[in-house]
N, C-alpha and C. Protein backbone atom coordinates (compact mmCIF):
# COMPACT_ATOMS: atom_id res chain seq x y z
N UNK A 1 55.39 -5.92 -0.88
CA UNK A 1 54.42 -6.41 0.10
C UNK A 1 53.73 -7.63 -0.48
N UNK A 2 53.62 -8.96 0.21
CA UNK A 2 53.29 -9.86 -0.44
C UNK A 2 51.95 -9.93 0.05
N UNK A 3 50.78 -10.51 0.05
CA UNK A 3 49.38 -10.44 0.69
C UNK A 3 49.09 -11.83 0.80
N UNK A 4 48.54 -12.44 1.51
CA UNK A 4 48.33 -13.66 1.98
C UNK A 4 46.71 -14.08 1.05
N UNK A 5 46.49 -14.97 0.94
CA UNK A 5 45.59 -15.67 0.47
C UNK A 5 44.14 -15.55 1.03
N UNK A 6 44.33 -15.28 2.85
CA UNK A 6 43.41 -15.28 3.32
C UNK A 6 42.91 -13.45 3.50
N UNK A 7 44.01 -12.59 2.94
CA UNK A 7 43.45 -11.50 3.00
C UNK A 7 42.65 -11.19 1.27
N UNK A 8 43.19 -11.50 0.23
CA UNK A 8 42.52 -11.61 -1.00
C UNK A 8 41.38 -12.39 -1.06
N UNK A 9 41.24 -13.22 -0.53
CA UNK A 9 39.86 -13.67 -0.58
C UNK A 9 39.28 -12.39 0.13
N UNK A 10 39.25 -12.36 1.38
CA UNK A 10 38.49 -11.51 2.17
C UNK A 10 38.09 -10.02 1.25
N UNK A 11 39.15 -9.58 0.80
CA UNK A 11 39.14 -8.03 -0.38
C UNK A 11 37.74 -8.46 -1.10
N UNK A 12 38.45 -10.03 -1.61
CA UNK A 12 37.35 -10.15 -2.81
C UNK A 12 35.69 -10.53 -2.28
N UNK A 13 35.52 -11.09 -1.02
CA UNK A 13 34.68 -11.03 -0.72
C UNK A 13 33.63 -9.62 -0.79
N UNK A 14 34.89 -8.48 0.07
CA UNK A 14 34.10 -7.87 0.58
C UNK A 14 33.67 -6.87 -0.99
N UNK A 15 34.32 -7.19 -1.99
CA UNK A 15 34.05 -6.42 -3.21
C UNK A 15 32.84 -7.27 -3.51
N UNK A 16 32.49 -8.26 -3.58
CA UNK A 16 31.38 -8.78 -4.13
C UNK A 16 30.16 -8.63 -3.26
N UNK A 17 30.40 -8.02 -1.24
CA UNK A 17 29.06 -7.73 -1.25
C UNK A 17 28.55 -6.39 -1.45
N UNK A 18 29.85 -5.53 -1.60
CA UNK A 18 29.50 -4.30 -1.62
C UNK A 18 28.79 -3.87 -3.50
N UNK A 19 29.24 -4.82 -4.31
CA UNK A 19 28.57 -4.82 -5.61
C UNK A 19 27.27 -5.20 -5.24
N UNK A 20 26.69 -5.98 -4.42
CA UNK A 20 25.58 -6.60 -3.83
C UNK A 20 24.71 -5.58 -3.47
N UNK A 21 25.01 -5.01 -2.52
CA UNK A 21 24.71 -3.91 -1.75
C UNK A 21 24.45 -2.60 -3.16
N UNK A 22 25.18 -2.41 -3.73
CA UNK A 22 24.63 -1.14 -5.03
C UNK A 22 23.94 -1.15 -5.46
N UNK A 23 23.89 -2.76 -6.15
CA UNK A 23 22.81 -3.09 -6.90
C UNK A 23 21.51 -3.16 -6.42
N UNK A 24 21.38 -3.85 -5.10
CA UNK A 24 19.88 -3.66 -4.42
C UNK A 24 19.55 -2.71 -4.54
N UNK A 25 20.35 -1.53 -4.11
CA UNK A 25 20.11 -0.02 -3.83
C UNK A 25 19.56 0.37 -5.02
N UNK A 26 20.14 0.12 -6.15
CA UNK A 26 20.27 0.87 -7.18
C UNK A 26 18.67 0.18 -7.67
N UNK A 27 18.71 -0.60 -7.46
CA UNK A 27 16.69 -2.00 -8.03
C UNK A 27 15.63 -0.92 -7.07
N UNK A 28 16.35 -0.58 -6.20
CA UNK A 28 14.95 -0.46 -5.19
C UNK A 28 15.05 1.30 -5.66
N UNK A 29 16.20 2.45 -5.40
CA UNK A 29 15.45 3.24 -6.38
C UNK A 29 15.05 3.61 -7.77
N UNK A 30 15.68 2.67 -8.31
CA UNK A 30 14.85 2.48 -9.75
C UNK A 30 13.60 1.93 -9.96
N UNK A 31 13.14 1.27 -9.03
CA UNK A 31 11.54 0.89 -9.05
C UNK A 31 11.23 1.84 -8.33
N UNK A 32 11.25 2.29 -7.11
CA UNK A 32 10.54 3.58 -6.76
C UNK A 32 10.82 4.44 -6.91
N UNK A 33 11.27 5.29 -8.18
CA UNK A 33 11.71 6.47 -8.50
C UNK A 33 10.74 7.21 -9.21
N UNK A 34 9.00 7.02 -8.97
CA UNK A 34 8.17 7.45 -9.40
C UNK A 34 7.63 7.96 -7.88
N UNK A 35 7.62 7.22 -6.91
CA UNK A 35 7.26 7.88 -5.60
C UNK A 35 8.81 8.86 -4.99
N UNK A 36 9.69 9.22 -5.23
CA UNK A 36 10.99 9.06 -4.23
C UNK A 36 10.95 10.42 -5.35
N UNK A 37 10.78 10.81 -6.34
CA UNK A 37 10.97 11.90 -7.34
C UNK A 37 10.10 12.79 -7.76
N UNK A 38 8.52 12.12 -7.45
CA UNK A 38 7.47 12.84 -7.50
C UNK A 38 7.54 14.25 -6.98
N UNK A 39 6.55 14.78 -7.33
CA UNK A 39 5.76 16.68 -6.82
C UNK A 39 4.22 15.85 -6.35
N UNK A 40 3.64 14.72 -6.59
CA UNK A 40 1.96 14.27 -6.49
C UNK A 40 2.08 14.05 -5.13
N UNK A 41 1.64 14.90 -3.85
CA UNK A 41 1.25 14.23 -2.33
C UNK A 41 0.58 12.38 -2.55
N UNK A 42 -0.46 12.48 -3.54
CA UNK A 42 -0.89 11.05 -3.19
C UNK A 42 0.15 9.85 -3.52
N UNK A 43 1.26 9.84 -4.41
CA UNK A 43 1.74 8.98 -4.50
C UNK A 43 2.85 8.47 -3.29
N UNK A 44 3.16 9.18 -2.26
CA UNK A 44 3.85 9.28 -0.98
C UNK A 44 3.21 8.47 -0.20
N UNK A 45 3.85 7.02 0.51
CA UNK A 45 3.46 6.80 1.45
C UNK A 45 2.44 5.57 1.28
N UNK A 46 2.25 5.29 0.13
CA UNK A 46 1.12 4.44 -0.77
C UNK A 46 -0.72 5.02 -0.69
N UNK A 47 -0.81 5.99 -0.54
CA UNK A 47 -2.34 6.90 -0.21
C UNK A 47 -2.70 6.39 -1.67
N UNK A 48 -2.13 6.20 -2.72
CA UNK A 48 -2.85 6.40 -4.03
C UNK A 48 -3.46 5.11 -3.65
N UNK A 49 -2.82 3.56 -3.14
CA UNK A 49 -3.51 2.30 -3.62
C UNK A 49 -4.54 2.31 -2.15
N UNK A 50 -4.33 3.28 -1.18
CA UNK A 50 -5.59 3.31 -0.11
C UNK A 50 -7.11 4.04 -0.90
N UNK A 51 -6.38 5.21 -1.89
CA UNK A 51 -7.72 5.40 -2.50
C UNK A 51 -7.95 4.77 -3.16
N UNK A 52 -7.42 3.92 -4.12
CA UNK A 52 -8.24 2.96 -5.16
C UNK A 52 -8.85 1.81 -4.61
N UNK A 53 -8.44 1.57 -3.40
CA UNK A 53 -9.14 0.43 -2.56
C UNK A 53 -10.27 0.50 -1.75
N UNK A 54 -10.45 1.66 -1.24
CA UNK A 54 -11.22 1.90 -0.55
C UNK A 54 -12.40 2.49 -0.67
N UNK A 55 -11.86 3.85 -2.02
CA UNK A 55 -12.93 4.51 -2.58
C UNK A 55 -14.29 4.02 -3.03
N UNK A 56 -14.44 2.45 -4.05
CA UNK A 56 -15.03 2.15 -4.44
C UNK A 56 -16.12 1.23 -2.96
N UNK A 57 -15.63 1.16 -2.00
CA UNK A 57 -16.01 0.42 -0.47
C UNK A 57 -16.73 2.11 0.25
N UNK A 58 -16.17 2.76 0.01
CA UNK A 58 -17.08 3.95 0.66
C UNK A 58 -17.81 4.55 0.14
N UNK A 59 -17.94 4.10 -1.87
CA UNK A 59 -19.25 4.69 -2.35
C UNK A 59 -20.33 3.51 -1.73
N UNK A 60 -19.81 2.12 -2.02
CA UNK A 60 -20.77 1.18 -1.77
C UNK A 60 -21.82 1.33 -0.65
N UNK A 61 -20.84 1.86 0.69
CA UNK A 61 -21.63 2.14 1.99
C UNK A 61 -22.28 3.51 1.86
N UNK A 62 -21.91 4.43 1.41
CA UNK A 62 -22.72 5.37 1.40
C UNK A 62 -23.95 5.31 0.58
N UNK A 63 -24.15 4.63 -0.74
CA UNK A 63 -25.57 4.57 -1.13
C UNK A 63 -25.77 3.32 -1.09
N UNK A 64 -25.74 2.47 -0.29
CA UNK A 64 -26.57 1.78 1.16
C UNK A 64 -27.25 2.45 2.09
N UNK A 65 -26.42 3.47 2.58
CA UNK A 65 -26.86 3.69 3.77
C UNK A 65 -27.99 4.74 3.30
N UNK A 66 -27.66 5.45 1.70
CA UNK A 66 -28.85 6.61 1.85
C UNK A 66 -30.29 6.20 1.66
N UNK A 67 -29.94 4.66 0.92
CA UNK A 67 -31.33 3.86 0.82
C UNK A 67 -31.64 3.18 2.41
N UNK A 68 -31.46 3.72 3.57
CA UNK A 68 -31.83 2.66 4.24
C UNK A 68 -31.69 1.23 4.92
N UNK A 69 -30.18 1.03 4.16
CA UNK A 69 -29.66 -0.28 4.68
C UNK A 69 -28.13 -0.21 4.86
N UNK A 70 -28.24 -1.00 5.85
CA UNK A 70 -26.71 -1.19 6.42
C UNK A 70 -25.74 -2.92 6.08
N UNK A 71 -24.71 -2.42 4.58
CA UNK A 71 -23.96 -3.49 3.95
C UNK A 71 -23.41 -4.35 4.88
N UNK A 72 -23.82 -5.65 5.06
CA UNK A 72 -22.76 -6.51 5.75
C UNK A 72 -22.18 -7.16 4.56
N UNK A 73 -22.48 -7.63 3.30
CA UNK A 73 -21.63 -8.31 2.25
C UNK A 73 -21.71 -7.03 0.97
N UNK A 74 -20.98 -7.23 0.23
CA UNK A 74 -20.25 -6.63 -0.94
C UNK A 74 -20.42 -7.66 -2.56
N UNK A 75 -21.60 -7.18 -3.17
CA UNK A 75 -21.46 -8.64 -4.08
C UNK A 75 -21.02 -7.90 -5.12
N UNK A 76 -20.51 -6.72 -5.37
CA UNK A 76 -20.14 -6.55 -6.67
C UNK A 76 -18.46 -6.56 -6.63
N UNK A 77 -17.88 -7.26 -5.56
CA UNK A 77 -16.50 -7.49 -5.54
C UNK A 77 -16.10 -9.17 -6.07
N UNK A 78 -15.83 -9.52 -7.05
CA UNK A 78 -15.44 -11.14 -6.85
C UNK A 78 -16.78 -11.46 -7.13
N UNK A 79 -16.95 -12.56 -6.64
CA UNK A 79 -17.97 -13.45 -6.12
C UNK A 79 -19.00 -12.68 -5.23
N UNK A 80 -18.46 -11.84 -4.17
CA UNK A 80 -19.52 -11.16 -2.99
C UNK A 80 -17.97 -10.99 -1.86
N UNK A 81 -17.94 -10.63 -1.19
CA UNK A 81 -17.00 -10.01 -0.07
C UNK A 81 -17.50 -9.41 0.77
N UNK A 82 -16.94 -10.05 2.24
CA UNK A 82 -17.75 -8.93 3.38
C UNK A 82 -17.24 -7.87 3.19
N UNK A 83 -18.38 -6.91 3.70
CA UNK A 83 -17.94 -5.47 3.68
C UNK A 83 -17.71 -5.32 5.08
N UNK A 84 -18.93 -5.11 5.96
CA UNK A 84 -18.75 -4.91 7.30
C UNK A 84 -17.68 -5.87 8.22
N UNK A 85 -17.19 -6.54 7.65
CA UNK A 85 -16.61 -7.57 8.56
C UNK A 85 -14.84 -7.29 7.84
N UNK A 86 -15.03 -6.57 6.75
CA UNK A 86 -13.46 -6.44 6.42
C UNK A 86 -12.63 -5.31 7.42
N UNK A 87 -11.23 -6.28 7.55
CA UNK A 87 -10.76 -5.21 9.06
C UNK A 87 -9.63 -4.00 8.12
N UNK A 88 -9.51 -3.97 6.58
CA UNK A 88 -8.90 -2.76 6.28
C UNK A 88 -10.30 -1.52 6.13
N UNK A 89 -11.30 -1.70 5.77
CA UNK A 89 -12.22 -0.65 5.86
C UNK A 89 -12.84 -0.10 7.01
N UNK A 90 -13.13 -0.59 8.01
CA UNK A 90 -13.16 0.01 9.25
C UNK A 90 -14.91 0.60 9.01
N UNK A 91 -15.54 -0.56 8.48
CA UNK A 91 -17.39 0.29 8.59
C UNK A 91 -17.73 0.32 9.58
N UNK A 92 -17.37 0.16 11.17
CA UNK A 92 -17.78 0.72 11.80
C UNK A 92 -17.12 1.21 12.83
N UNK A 93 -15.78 2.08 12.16
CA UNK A 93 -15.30 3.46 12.49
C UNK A 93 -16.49 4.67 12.57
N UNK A 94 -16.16 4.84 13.79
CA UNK A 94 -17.30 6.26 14.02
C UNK A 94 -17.18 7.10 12.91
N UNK A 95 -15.46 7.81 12.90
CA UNK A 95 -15.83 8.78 11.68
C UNK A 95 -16.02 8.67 10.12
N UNK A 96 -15.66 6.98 9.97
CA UNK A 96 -16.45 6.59 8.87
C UNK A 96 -17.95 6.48 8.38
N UNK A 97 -18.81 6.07 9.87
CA UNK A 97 -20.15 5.84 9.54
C UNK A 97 -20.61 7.34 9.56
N UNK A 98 -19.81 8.30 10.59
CA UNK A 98 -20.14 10.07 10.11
C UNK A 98 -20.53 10.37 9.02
N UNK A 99 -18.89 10.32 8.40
CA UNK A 99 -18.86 10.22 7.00
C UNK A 99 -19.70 10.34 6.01
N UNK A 100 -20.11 8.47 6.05
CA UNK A 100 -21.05 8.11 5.25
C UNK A 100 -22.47 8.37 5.59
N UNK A 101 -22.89 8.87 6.59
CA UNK A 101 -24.06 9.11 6.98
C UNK A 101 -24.63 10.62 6.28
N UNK A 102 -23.48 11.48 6.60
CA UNK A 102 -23.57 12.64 6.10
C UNK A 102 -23.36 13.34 4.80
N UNK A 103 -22.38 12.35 4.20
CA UNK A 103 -22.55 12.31 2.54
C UNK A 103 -23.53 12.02 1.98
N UNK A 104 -24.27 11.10 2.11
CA UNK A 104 -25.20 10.00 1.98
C UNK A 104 -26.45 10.73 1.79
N UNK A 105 -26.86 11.74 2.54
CA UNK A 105 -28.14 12.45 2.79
C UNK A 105 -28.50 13.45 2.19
């Protein structure tokens, strides 16, 4: 059986994307093979970097709010950062200001 030129290329193509294709596979669960192998609920789903982000934004508002005041800026982030005006924290989510109202007291 003789094979034509234009089918060996094509073989060899398709061997080089399917090496392509492993290797991604193989990068992406080898970097996440700490979430994808875990027993920890928080590391699923990225919850761990929602608590490290947020946690320190919902102590801020809660002892604000138990003193009496309601945070519109954040100065111990950076320079200063809105708080109330940032749209991943949600300060004025009802069951956030609950929340913090009721922790708070």
């Amino acid at each position: 059986m003789i094979l034509s030129a234009d089918r060996i290329a094509s073989r060899h193509e398709l061997l080089v994307y399917l090496l392509l294709a492993g290797s991604v596979l193989f990068l992406f669960l080898f970097s996440m093979s700490y979430v994808i192998f875990s027993s920890d609920p928080l590391k699923i789903a990225g919850r761990q970097d929602s608590h490290l982000l947020n946690g320190p934004k919902s102590f801020y508002l809660v002892s604000r709010l138990a003193e009496g005041d309601f945070p519109l800026w954040n100065p111990h982030t950076y320079s200063g950062v809105p708080l109330a005006a940032h749209p991943l924290f949600q300060a004025f989510y009802p069951p956030n200001l609950i929340r913090s109202v009721l922790t708070g007291a």
